[in-house]
Protein backbone atom coordinates (compact mmCIF):
# COMPACT_ATOMS: atom_id res chain seq x y z
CA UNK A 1 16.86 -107.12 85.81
CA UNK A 2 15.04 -104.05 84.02
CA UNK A 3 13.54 -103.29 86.98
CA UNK A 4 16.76 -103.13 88.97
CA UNK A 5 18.38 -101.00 86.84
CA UNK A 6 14.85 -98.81 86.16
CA UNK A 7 15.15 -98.25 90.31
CA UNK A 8 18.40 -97.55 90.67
CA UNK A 9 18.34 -95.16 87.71
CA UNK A 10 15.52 -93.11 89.92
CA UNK A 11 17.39 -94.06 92.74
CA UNK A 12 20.56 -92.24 91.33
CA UNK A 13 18.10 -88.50 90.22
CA UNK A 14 16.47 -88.19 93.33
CA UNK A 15 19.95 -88.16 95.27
CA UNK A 16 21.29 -86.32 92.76
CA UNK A 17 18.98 -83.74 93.11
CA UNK A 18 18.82 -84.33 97.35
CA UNK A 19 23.00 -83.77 97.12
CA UNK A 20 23.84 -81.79 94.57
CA UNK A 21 20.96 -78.88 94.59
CA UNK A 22 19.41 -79.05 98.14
CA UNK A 23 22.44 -79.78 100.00
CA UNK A 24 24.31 -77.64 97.28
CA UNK A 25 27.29 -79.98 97.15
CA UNK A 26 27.75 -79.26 93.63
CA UNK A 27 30.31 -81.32 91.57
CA UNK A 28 31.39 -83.25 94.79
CA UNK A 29 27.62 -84.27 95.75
CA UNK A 30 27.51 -85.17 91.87
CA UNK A 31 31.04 -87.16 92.08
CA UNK A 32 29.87 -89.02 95.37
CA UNK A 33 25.82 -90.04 94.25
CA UNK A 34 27.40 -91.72 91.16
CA UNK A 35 29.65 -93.43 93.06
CA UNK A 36 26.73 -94.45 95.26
CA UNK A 37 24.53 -95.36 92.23
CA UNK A 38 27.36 -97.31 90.98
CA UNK A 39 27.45 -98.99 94.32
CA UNK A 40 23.76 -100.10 95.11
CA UNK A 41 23.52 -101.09 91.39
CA UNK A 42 26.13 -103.95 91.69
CA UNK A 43 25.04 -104.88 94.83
CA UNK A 44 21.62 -105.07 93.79
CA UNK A 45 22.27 -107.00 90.73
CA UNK A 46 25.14 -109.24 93.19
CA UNK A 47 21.89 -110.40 95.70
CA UNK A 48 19.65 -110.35 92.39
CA UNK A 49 22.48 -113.33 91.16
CA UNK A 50 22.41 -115.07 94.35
CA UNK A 51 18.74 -114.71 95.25
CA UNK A 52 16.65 -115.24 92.14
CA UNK A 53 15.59 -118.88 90.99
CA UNK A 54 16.44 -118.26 87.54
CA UNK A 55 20.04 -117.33 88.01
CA UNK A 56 20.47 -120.66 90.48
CA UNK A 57 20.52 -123.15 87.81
CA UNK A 58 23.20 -121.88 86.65
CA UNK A 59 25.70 -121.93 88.79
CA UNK A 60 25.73 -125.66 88.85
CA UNK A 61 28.90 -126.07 86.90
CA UNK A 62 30.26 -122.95 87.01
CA UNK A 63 30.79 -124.00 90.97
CA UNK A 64 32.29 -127.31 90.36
CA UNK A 65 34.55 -126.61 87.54
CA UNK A 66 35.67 -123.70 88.93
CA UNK A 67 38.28 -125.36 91.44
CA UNK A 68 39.50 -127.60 88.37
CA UNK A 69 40.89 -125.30 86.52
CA UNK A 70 41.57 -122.09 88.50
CA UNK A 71 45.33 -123.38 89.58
CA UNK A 72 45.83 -123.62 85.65
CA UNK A 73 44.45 -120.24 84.41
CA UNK A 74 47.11 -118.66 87.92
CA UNK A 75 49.86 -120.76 86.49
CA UNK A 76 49.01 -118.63 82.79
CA UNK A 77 48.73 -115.49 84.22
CA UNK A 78 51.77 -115.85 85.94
CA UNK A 79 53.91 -116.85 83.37
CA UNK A 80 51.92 -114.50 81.17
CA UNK A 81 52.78 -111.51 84.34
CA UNK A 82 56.90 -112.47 84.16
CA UNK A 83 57.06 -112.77 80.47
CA UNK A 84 55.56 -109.51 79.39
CA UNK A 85 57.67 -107.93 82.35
CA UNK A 86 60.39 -109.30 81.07
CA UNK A 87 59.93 -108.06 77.86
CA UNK A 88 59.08 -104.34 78.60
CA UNK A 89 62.49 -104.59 81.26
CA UNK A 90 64.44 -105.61 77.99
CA UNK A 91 62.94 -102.79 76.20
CA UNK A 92 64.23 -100.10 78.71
CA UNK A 93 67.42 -100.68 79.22
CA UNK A 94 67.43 -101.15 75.75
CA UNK A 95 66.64 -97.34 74.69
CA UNK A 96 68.74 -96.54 77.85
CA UNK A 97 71.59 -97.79 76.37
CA UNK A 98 70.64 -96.06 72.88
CA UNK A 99 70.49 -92.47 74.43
CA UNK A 100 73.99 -93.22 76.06
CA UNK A 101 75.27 -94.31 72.97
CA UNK A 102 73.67 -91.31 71.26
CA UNK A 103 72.16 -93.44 68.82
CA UNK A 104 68.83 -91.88 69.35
């Protein structure tokens, strides 16, 4: 994993240095190599998950328990989702009906 991010670290100067003085992109070339950095960093460490031997074992139960309980934790963040909605909705036309009053 050090050597991932090592690589993609010299990865991310030399096309800084390619975009943003050579090409003289300037804060746009800077902008758009981090963003490609950032990009060949997780998908290098995404094939670096599914590839290495050491990361396989363990995804053994991650995989199968998984399915089990991902229609719970949906059912919580959906009653979680209405519930705080419901809450900051209250709070508006709460302190709506303040400033008509004038109360505020």
């Amino acid at each position: 994993m050090v050597v991932i991010v090592v690589a993609i670290l010299l990865f991310h100067i030399l096309i800084s240095w390619l975009i943003v003085f050579v090409l003289d992109f300037g804060l746009l070339g800077a902008s758009i190599t981090l963003s490609i950095s950032w990009w060949a960093l997780i998908l290098s460490t995404w094939l670096y998950i599914i590839l290495s031997p050491s990361c396989r074992a363990t995804w053994t139960d991650l995989c199968q328990g998984l399915h089990r309980h991902l229609t719970l934790f949906q059912t919580y963040c959906f009653i979680n989702r209405h519930a705080v909605g419901a809450v900051s909705t209250n709070d508006l036309t709460q302190e709506k009906s303040r400033q008509v009053d004038g109360l505020t």
